[in-house]
Protein backbone atom coordinates (compact mmCIF):
# COMPACT_ATOMS: atom_id res chain seq x y z
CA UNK A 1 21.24 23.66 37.84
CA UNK A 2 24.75 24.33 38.78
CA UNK A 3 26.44 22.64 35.90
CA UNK A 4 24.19 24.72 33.08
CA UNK A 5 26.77 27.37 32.32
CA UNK A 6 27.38 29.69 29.22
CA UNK A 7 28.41 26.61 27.41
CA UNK A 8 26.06 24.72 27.95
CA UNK A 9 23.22 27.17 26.81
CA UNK A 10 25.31 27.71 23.11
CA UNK A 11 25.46 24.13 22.90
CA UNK A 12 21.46 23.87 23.24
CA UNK A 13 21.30 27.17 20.86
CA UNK A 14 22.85 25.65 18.26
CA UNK A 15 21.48 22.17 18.44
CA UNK A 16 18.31 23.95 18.13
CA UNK A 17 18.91 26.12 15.54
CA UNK A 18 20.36 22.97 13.48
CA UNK A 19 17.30 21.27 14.01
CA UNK A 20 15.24 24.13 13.29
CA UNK A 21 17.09 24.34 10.05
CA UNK A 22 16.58 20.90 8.53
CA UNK A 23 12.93 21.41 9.42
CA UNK A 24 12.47 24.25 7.05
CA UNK A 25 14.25 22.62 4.29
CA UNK A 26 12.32 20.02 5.17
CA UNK A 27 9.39 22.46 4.68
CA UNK A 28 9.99 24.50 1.95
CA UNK A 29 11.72 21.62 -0.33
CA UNK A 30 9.48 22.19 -3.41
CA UNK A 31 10.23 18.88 -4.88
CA UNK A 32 8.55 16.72 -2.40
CA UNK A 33 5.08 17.68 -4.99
CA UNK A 34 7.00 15.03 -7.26
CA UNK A 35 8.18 12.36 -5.04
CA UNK A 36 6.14 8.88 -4.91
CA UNK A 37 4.03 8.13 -1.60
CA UNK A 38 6.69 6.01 0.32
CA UNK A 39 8.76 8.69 -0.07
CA UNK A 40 6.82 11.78 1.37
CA UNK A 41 5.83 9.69 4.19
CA UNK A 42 9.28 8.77 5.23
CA UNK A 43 10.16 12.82 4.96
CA UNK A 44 6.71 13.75 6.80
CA UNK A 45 8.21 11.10 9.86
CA UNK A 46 11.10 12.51 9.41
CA UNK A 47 9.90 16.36 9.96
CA UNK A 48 7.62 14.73 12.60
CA UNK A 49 10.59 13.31 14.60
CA UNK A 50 12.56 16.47 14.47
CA UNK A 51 9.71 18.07 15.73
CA UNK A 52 9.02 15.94 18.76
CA UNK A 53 12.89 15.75 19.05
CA UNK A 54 13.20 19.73 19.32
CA UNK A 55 10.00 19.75 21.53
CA UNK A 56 11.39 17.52 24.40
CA UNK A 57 15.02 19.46 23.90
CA UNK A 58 13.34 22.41 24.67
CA UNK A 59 10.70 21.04 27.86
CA UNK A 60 14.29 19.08 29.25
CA UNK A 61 16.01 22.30 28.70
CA UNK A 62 14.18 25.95 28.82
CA UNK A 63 11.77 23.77 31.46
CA UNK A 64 14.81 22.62 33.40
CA UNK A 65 13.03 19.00 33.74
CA UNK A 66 16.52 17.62 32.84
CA UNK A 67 17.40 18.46 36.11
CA UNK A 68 14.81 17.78 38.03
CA UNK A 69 14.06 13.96 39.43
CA UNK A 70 12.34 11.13 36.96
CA UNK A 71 9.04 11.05 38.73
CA UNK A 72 8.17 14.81 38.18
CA UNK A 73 9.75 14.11 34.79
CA UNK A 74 6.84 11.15 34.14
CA UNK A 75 4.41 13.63 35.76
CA UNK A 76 4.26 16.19 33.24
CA UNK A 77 5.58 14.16 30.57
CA UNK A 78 3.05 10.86 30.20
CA UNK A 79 -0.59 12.93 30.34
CA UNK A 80 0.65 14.52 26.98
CA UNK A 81 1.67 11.17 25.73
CA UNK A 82 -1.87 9.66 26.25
CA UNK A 83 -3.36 11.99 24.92
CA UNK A 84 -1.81 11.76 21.88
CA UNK A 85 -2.51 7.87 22.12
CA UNK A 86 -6.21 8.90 22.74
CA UNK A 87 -6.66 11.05 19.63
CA UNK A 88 -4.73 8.55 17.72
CA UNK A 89 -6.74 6.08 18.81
CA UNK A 90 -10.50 8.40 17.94
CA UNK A 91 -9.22 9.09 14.39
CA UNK A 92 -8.44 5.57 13.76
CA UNK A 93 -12.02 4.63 14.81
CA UNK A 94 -13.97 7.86 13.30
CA UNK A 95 -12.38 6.72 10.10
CA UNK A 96 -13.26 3.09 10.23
CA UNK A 97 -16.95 3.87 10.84
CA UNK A 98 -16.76 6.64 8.46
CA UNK A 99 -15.93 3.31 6.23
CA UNK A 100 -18.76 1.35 7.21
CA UNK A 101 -21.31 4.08 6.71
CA UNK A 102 -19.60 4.67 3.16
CA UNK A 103 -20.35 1.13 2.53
CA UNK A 104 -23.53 0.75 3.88
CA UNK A 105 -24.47 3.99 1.68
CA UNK A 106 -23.17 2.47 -1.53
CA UNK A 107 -24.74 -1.21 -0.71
CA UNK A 108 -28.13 0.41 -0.17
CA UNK A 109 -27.83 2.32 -3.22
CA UNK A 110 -27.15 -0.60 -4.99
CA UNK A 111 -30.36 -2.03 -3.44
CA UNK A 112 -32.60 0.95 -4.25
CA UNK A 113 -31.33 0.79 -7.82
CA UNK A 114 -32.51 -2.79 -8.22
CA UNK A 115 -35.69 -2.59 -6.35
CA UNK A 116 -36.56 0.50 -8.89
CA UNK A 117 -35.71 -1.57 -11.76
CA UNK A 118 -37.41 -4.18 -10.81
CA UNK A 119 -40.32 -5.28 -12.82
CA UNK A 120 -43.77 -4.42 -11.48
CA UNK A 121 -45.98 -7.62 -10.79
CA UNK A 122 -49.79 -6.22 -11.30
């Protein structure tokens, strides 16, 4: 860490703090209640990206894994990464089946309804 000087550290401060700031108006911008879908999910990637961006400025930074060599970097960097990928990858499937059982629930409503309204052969 010999090059990391006083600098260096305002640099990171203010990149930071610029970040930081775009996320709150980001945040607090009360006119995203009127904006159409494509819209608000182009600003919620947006916020997202920031985030992730300010995230791994801070772990390369305040962590000093800038510094350090690529292989401890993928250590401690990749495990969060999957497991991201793995609770991407649950919610995707919880809500497909959630899906199927929705439609399994209406189609043997729909069933009940016509086997009660059915007329009765005596």
């Amino acid at each position: 860490m010999a090059g990391f000087d006083t600098k260096q550290i305002w640099k990171v401060f203010f990149i930071l703090l610029a970040i930081t700031v775009l996320e709150f108006l980001i945040a607090l911008t009360p006119a995203l209640e009127g904006l159409r879908t494509d819209y608000k999910l182009a600003v919620n990637l947006t916020y997202v990206v920031l985030t992730l961006f300010k995230a791994f400025y801070i772990i390369a930074y305040f962590m000093h894994l800038k510094f350090e060599k690529i292989n401890l970097v993928y250590s401690i960097a990749l495990p969060p990464v999957f497991v991201i990928y793995c609770i991407v990858l649950v919610l995707y499937e919880g809500g497909y089946w959630n899906g199927i059982r929705k439609e399994n629930v209406t189609s043997n409503q729909k069933i009940e309804q016509v086997e009660n309204h059915a007329p009765e052969h005596h």
